[in-house]
N, C-alpha and C. Protein backbone atom coordinates (compact mmCIF):
# COMPACT_ATOMS: atom_id res chain seq x y z
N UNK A 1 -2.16 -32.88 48.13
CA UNK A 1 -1.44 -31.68 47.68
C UNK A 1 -0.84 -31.00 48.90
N UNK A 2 0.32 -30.70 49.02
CA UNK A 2 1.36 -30.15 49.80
C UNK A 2 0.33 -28.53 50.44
N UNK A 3 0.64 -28.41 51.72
CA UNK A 3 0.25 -26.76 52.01
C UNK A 3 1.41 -25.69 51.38
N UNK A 4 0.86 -24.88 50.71
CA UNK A 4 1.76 -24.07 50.68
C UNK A 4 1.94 -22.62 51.60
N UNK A 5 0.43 -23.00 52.00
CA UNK A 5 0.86 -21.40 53.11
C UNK A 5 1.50 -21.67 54.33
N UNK A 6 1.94 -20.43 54.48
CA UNK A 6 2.87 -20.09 55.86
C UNK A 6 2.79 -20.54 56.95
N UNK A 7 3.06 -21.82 57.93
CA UNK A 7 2.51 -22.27 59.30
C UNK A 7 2.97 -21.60 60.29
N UNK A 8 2.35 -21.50 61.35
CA UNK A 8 2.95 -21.62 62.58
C UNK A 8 3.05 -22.71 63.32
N UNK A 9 4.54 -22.89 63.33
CA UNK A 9 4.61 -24.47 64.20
C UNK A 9 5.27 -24.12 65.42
N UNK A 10 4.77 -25.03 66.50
CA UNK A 10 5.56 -25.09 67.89
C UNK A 10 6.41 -26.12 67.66
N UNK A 11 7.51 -26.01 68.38
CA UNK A 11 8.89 -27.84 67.78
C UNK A 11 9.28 -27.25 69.23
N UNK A 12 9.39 -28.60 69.83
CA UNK A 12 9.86 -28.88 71.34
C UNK A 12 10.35 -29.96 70.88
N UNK A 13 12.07 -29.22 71.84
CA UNK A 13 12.91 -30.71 71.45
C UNK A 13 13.42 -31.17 73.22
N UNK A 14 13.20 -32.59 73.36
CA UNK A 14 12.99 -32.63 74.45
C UNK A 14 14.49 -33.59 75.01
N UNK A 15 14.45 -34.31 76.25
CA UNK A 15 15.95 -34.61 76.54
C UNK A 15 15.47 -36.42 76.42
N UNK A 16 15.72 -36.45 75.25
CA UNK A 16 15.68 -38.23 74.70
C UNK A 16 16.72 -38.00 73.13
N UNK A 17 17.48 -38.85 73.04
CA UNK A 17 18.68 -39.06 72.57
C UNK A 17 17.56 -38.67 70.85
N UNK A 18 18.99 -37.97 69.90
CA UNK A 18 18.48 -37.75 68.46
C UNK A 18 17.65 -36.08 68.37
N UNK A 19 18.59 -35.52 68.82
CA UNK A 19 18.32 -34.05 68.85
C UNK A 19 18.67 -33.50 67.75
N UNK A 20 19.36 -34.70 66.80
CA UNK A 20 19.40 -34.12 65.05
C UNK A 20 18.39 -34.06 64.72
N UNK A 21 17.63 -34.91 64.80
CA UNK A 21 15.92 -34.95 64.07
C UNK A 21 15.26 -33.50 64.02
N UNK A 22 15.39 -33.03 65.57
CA UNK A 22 14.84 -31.60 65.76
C UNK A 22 15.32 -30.37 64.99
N UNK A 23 16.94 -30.29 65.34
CA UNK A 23 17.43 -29.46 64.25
C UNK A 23 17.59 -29.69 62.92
N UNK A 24 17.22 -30.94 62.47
CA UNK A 24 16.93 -30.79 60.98
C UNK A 24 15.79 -30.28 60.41
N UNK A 25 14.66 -30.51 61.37
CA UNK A 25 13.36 -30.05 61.31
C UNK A 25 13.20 -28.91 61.11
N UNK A 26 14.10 -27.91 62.30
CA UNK A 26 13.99 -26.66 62.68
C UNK A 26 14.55 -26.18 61.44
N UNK A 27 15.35 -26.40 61.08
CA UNK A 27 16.49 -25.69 59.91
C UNK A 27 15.24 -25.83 58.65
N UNK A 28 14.39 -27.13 58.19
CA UNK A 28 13.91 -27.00 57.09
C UNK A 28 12.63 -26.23 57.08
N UNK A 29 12.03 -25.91 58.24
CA UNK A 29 11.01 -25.13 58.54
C UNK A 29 11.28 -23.98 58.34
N UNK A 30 12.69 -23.23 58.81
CA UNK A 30 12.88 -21.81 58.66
C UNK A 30 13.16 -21.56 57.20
N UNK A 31 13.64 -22.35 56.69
CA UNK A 31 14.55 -22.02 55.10
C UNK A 31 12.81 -22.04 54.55
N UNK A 32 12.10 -22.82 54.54
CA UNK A 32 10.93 -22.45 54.00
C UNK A 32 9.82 -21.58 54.57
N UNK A 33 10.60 -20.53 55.28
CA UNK A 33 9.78 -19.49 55.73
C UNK A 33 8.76 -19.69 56.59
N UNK A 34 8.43 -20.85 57.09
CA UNK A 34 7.61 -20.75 58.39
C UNK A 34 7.75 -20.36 59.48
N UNK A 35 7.06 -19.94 60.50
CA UNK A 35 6.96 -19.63 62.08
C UNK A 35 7.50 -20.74 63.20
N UNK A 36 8.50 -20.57 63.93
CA UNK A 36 8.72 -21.53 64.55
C UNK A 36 8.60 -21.19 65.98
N UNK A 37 7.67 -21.58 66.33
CA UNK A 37 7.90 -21.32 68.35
C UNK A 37 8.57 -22.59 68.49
N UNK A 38 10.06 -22.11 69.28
CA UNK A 38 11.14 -23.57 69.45
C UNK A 38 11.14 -23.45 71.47
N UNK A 39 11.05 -24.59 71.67
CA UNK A 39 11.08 -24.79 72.83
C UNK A 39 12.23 -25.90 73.24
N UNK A 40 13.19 -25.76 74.02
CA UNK A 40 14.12 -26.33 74.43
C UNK A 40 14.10 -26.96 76.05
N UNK A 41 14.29 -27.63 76.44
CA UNK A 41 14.29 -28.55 77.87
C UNK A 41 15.71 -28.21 78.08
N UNK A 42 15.77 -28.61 79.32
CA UNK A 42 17.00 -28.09 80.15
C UNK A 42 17.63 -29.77 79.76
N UNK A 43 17.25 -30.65 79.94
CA UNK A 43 17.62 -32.05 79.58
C UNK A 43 17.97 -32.27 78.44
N UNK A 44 17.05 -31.43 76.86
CA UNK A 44 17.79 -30.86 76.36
C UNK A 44 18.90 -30.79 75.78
N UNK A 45 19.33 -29.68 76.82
CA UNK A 45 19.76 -29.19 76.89
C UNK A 45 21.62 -30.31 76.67
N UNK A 46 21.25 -30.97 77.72
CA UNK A 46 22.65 -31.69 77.91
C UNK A 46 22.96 -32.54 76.94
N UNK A 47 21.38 -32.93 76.04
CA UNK A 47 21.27 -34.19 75.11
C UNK A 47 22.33 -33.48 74.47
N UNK A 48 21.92 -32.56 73.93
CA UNK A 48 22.47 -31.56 72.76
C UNK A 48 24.45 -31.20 72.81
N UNK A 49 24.51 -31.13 74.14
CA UNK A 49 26.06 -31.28 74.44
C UNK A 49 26.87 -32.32 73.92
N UNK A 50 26.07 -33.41 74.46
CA UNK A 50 26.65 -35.21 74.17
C UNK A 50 26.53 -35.28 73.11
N UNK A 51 25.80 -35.01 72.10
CA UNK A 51 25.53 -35.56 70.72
C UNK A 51 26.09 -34.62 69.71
N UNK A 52 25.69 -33.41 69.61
CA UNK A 52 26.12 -32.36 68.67
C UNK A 52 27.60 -31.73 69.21
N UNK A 53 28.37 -31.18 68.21
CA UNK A 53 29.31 -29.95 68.12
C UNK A 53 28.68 -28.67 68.67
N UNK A 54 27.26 -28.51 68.45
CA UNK A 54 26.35 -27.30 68.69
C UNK A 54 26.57 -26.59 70.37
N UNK A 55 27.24 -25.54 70.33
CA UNK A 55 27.22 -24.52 71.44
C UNK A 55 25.49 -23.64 72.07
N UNK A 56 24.61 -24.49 72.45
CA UNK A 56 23.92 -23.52 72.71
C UNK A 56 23.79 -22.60 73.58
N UNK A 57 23.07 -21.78 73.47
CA UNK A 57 23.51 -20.62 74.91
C UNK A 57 22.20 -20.92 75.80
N UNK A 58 22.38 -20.66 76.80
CA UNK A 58 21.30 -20.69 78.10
C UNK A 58 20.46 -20.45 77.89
N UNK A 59 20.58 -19.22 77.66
CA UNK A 59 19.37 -18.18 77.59
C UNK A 59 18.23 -18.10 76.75
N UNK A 60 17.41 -17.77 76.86
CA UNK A 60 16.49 -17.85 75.37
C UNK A 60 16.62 -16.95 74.29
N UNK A 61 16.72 -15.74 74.86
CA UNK A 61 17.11 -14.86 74.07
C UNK A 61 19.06 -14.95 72.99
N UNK A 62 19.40 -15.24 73.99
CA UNK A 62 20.65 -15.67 73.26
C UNK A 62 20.30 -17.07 72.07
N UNK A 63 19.78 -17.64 72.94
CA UNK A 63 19.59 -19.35 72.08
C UNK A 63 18.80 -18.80 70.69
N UNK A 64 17.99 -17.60 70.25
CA UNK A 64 17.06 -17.12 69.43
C UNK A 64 17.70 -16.75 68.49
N UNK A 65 18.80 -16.02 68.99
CA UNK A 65 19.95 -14.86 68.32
C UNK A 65 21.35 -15.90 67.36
N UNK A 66 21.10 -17.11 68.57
CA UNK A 66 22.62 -18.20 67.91
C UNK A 66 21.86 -18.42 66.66
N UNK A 67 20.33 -19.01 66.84
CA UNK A 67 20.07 -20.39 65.78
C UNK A 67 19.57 -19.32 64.67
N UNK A 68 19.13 -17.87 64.81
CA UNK A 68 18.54 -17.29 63.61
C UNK A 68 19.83 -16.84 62.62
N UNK A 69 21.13 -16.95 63.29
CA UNK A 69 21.93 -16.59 62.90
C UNK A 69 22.39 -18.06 61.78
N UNK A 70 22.56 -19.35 62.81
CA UNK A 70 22.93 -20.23 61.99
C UNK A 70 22.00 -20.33 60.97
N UNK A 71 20.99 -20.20 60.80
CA UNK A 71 20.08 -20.96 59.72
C UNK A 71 19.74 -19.61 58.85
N UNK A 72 20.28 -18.56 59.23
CA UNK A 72 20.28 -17.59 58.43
C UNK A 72 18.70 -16.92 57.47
N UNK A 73 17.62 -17.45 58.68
CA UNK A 73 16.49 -16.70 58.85
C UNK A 73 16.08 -15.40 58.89
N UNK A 74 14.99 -15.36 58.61
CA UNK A 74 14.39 -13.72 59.01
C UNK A 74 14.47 -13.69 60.88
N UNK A 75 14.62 -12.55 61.66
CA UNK A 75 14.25 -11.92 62.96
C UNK A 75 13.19 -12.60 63.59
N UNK A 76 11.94 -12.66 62.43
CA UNK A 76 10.93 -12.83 63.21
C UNK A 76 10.42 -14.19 62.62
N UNK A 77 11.01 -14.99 62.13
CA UNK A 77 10.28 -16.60 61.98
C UNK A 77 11.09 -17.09 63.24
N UNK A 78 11.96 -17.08 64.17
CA UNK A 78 12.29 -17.82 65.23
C UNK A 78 11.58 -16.85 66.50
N UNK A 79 11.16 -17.62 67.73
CA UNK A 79 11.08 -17.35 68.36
C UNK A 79 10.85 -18.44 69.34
N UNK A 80 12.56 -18.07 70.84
CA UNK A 80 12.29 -19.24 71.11
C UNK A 80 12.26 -18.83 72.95
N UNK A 81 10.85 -19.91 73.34
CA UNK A 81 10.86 -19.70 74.61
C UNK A 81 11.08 -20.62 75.87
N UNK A 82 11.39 -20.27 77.14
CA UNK A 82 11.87 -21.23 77.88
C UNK A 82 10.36 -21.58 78.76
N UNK A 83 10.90 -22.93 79.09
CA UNK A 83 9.65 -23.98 79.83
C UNK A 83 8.68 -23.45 80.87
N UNK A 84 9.06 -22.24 81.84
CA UNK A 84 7.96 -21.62 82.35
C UNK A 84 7.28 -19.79 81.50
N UNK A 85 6.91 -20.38 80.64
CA UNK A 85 7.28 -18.53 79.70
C UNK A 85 5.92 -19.05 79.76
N UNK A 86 4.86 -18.68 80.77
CA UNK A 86 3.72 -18.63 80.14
C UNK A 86 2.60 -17.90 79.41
N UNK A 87 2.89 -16.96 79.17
CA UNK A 87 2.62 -16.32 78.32
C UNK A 87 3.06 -16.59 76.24
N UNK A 88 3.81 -17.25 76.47
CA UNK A 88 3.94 -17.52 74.77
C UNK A 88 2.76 -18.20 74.46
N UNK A 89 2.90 -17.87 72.80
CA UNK A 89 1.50 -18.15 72.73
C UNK A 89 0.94 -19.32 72.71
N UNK A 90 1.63 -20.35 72.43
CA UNK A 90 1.48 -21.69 72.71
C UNK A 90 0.95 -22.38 73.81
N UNK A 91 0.78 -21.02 74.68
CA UNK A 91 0.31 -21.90 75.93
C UNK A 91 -0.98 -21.37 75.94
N UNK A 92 -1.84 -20.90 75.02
CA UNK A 92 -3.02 -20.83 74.78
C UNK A 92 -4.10 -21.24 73.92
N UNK A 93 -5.05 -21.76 73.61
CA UNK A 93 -5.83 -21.95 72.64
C UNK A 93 -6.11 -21.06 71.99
N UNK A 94 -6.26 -19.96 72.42
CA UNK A 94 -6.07 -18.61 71.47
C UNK A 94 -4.82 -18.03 70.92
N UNK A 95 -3.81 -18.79 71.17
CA UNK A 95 -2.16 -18.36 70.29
C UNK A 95 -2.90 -19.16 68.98
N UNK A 96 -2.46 -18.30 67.94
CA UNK A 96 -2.18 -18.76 66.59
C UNK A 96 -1.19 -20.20 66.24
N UNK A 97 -1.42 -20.99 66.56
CA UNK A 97 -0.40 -22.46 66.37
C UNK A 97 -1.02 -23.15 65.06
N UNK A 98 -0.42 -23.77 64.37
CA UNK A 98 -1.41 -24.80 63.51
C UNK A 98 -0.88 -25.97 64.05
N UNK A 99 0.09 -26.06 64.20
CA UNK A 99 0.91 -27.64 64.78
C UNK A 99 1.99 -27.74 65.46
N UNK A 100 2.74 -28.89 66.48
CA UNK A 100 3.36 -28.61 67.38
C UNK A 100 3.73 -30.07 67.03
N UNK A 101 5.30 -30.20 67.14
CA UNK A 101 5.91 -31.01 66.81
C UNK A 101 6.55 -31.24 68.05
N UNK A 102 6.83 -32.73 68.98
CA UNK A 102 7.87 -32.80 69.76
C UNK A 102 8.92 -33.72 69.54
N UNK A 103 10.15 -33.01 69.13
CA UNK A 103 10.64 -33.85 68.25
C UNK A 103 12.68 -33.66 68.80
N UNK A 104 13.15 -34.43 69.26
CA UNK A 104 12.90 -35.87 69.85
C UNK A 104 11.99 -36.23 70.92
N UNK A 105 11.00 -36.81 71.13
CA UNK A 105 9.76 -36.76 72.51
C UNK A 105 10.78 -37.87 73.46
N UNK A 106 10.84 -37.33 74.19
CA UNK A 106 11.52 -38.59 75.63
C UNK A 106 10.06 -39.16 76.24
N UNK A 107 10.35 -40.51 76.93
CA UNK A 107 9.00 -41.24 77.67
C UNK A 107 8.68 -40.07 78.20
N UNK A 108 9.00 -39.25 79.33
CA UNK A 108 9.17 -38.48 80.54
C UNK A 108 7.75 -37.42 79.77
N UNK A 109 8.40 -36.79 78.81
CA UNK A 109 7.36 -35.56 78.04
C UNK A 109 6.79 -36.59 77.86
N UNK A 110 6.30 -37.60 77.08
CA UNK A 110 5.42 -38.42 76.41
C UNK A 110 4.22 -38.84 77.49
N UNK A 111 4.79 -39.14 78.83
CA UNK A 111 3.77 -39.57 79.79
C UNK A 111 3.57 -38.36 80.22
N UNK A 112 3.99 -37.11 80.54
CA UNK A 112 2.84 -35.60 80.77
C UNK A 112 2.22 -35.46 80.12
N UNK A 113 2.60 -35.64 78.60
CA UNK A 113 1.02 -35.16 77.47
C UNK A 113 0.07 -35.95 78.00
N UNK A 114 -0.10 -37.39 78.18
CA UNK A 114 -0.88 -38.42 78.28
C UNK A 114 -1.82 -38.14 78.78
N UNK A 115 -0.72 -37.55 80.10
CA UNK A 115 -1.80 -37.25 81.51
C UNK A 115 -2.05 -35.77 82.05
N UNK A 116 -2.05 -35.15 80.78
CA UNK A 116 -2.43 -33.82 81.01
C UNK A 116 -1.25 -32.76 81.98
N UNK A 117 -0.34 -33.53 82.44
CA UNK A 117 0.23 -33.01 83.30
C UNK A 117 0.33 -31.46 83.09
N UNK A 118 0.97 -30.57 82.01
CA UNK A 118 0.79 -29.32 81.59
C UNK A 118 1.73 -28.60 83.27
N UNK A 119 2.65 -29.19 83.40
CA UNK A 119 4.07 -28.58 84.47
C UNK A 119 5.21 -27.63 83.75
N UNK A 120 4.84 -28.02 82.60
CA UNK A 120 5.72 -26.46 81.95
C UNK A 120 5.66 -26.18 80.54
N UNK A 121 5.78 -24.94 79.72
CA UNK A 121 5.73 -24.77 78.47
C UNK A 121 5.35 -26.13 77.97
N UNK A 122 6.13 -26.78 77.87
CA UNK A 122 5.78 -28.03 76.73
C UNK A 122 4.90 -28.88 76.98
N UNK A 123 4.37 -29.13 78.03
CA UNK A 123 3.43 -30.06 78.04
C UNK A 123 2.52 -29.18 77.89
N UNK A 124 2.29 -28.03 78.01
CA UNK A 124 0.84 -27.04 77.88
C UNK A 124 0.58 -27.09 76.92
N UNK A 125 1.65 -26.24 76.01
CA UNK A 125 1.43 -26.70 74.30
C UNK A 125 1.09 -28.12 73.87
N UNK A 126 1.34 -28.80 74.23
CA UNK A 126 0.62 -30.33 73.67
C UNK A 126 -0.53 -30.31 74.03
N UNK A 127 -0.82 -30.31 75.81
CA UNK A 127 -2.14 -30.24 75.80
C UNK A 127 -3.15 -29.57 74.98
N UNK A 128 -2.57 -28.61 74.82
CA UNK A 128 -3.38 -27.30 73.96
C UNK A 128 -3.86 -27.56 72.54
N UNK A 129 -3.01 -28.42 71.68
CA UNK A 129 -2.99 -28.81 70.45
C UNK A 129 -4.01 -30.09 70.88
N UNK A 130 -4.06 -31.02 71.72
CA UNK A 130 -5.01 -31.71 71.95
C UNK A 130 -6.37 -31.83 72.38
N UNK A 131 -6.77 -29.96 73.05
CA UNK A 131 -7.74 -30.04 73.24
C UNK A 131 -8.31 -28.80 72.31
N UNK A 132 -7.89 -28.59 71.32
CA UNK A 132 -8.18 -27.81 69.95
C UNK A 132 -7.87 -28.35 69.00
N UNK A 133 -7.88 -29.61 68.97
CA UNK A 133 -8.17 -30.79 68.08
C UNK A 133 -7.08 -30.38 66.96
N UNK A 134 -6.00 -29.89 67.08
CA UNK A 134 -4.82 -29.35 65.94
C UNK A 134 -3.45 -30.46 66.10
N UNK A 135 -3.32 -30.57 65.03
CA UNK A 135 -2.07 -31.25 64.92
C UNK A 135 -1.20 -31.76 65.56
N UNK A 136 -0.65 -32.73 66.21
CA UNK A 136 0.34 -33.01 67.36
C UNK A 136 1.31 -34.27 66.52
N UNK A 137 2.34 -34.04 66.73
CA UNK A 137 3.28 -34.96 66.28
C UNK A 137 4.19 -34.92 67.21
N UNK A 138 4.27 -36.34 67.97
CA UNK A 138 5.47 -36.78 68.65
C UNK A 138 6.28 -37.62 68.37
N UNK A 139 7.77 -37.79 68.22
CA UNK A 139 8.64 -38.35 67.74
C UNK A 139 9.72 -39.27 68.74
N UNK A 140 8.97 -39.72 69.36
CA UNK A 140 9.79 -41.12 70.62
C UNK A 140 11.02 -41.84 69.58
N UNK A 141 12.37 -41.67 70.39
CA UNK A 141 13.20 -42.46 69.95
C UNK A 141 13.34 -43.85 71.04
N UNK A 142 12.98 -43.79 72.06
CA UNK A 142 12.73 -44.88 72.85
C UNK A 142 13.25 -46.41 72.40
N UNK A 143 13.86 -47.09 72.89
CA UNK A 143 13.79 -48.30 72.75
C UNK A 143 14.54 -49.35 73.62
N UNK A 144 13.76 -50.53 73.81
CA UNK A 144 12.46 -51.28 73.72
C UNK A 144 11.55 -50.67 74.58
N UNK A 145 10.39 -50.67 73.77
CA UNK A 145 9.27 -50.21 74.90
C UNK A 145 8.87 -50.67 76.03
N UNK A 146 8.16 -50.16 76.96
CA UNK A 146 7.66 -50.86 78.18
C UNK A 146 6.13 -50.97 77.94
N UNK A 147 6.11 -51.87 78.70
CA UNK A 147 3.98 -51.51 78.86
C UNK A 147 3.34 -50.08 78.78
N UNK A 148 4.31 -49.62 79.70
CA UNK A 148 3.61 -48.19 80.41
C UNK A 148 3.99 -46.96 78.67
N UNK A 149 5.25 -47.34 78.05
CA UNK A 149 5.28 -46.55 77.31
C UNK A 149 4.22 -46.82 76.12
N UNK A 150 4.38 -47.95 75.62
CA UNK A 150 3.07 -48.29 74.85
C UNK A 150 1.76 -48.14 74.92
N UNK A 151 1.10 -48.20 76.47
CA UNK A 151 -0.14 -47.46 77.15
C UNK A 151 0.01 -46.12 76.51
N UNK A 152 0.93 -44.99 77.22
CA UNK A 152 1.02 -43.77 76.77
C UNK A 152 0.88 -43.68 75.26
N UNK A 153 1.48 -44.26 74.49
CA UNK A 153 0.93 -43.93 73.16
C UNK A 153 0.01 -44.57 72.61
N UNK A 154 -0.61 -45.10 72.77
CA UNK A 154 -1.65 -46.05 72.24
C UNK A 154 -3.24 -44.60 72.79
N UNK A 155 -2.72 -44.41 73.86
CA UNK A 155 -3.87 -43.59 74.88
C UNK A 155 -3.39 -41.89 74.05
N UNK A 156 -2.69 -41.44 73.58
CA UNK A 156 -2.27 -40.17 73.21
C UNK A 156 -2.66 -40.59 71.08
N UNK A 157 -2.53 -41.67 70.65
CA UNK A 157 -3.10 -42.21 69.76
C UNK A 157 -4.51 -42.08 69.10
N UNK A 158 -5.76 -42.19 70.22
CA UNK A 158 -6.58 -42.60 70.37
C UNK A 158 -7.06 -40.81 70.29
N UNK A 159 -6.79 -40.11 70.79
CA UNK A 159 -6.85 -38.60 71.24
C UNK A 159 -6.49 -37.51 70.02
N UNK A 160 -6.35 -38.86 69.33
CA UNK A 160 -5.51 -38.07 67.97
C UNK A 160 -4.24 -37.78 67.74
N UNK A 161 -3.39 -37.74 68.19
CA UNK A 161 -1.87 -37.70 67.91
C UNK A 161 -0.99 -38.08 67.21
N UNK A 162 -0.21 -38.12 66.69
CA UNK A 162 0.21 -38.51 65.47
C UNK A 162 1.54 -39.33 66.53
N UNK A 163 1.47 -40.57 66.39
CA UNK A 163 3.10 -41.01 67.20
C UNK A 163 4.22 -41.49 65.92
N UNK A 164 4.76 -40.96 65.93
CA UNK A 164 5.68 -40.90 64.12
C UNK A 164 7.22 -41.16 65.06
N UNK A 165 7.30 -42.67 65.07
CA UNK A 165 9.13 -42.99 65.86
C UNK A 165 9.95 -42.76 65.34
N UNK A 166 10.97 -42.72 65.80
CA UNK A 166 12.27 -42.06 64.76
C UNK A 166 12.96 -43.47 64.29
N UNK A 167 12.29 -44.07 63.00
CA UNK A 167 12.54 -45.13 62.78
C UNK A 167 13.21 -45.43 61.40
N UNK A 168 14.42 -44.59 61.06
CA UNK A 168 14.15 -44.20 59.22
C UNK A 168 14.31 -46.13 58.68
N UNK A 169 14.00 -45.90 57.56
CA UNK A 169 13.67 -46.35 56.33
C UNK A 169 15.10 -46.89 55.54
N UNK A 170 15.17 -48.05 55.15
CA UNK A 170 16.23 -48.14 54.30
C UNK A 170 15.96 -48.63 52.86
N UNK A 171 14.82 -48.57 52.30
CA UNK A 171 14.54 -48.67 51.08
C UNK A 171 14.59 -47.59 49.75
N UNK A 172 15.59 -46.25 50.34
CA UNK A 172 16.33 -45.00 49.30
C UNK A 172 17.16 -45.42 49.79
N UNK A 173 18.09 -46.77 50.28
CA UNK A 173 19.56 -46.40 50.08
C UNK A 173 20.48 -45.64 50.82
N UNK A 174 19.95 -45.06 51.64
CA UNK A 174 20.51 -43.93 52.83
C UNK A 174 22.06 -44.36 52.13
N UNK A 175 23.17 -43.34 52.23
CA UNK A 175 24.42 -43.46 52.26
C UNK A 175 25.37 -42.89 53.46
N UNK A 176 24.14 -41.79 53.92
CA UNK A 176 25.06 -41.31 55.02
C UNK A 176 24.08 -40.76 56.06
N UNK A 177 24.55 -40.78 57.07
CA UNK A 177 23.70 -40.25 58.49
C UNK A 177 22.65 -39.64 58.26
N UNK A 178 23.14 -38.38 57.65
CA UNK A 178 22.12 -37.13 57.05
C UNK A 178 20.63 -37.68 56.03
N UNK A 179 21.34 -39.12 55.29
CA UNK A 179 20.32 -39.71 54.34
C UNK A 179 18.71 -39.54 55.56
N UNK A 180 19.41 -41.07 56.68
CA UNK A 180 18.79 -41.48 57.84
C UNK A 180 17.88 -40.54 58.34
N UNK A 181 18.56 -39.47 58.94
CA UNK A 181 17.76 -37.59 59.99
C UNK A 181 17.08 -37.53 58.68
N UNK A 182 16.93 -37.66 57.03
CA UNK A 182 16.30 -36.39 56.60
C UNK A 182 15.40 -37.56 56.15
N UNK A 183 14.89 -39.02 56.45
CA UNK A 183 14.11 -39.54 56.18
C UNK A 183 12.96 -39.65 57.18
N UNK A 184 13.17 -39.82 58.28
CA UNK A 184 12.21 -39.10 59.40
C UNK A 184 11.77 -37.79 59.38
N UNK A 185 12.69 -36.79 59.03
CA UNK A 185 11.95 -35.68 58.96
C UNK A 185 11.31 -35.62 58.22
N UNK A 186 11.27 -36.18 57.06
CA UNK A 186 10.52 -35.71 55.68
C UNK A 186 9.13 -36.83 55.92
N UNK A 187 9.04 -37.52 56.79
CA UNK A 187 7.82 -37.93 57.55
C UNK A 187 6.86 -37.07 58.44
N UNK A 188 8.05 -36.31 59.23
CA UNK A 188 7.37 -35.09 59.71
C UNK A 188 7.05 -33.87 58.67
N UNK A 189 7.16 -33.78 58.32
CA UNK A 189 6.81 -32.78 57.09
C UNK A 189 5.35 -33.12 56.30
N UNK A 190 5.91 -34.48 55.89
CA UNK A 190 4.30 -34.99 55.56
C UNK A 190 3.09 -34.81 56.39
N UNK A 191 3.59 -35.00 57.60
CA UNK A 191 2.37 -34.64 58.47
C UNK A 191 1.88 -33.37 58.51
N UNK A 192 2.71 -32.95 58.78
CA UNK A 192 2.74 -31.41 58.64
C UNK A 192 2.01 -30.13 57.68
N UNK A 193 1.82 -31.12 56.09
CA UNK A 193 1.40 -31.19 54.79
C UNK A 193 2.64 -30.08 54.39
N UNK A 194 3.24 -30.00 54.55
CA UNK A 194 4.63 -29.26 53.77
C UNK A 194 5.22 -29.89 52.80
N UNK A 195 5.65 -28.99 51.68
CA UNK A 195 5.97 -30.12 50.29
C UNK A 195 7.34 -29.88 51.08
N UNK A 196 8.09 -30.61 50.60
CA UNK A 196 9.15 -31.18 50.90
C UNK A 196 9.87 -32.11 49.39
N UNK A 197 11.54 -31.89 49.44
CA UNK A 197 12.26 -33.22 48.54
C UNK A 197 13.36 -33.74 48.92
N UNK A 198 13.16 -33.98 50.47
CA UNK A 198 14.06 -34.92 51.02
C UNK A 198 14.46 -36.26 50.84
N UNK A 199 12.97 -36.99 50.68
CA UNK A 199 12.82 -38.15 50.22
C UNK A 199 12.26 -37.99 48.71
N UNK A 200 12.79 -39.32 48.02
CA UNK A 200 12.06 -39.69 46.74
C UNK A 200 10.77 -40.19 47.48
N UNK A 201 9.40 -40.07 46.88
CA UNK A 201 8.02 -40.49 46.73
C UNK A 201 8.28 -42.08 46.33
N UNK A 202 7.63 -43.00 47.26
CA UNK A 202 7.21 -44.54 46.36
C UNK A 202 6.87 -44.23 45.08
N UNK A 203 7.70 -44.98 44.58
CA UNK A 203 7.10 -45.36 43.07
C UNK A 203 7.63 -44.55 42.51
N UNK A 204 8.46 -43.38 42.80
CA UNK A 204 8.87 -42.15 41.70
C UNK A 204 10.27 -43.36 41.17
C-alpha cells in the first residue's frame, strides 16, 4: 500500500548525463505536496545546460524562486541548498529526512558515498541516510561499467542502498521520451512508497 503521508525527501541531482530523470522527479514530488531538499552540483550544473532548454540561476536562492515558480508549488515545499550549506538539515541525523534520492548519481558522487567521503552537501546527506539506516536511492546512468564502478555499488548495496539504473523498460510501449523519464521515475517513487500513475502495474 502506497504512503500517503507527507515526506521529506532530499533529491541531489548530480553532473552524470539524464538530468530529466531528476526534474521529473522533482516536479512529481512537489505537485504531490511533498518536502523537497534539492541539491544541485556545479557539474550539474553544466549537465543541465547541454541537455535541457532549462535556464538555471546560480544562486540558490534564485534557483528556489525559478523552480517553485515553474512547478507552481507552495513557498515552503522547495528548498534548495548549495554543496557547502552545512547547516541544512540534511547534513544531520537529526534533520527530519525520510529519504534522499540521487538522481542522476555520476560514478564521481557514487564512489564518495562508498567511501564515506562526505566533501560536500551531498555526500553528507548520503552518508547520513546510511548511517540512520533511512532510505537511499541512487540512480547511475553510467555505461559500461568498470570494476571499480561495480565494486562501488555492489559495496553501497550491501549497506543497504537502493542502486535503481536509469534503465527504462519497454514492455508499456513507451511512445515518446517522456513515456521512457516517467518509467524510471515511477521506479523511484516505488521506492519511495508514493502512489504514483505513471506507469500501468504488471498485469493491470
Amino acid at each position: 500500500m502506497a504512503n500517503m503521508r507527507k515526506q521529506i525527501i532530499s533529491l541531489a541531482i548530480t553532473g552524470a548525463s539524464g538530468v530529466q530523470y531528476g526534474f521529473r522527479l522533482l516536479e512529481i514530488l512537489l505537485k504531490k505536496e511533498h518536502t523537497v531538499y534539492l541539491m544541485v552540483s556545479k557539474a550539474a550544473q553544466v549537465v543541465i545546460g547541454m541537455e535541457t532548454d532549462i535556464v538555471l540561476p546560480g544562486r540558490c536562492k534564485d534557483m528556489q524562486v525559478f523552480l517553485t515558480e515553474r512547478y507552481s508549488c507552495d513557498k515552503d515545499q522547495l528548498h534548495v541548498f548549495g554543496e557547502d550549506e552545512w547547516t541544512a538539515p540534511a547534513a544531520s541525523g537529526g534533520g527530519l529526512v525520510d529519504a534522499m534520492v540521487v538522481c542522476p548519481c555520476s560514478m564521481g558522487a557514487l564512489s564518495a558515498v562508498a567511501t564515506g567521503a562526505s566533501n560536500n552537501l551531498i555526500e553528507r546527506s548520503a552518508d547520513v541516510m546510511l548511517k540512520e539506516r533511512r532510505k537511499l536511492v541512487l540512480v547511475p546512468r553510467e555505461t559500461p561499467y568498470s570494476d571499480i564502478h561495480l565494486e562501488n555499488m555492489l559495496k553501497l548495496s550491501r549497506m543497504g542502498a537502493v542502486m535503481l539504473c536509469a534503465n527504462p523498460g519497454f514492455y508499456n510501449k513507451a511512445e515518446t521520451i517522456d513515456d521512457l523519464i516517467d518509467f524510471v521515475v515511477a521506479k523511484i517513487l516505488d521506492q519511495l512508497d508514493i502512489k504514483h500513475s505513471l506507469q500501468p502495474r504488471w498485469g493491470e
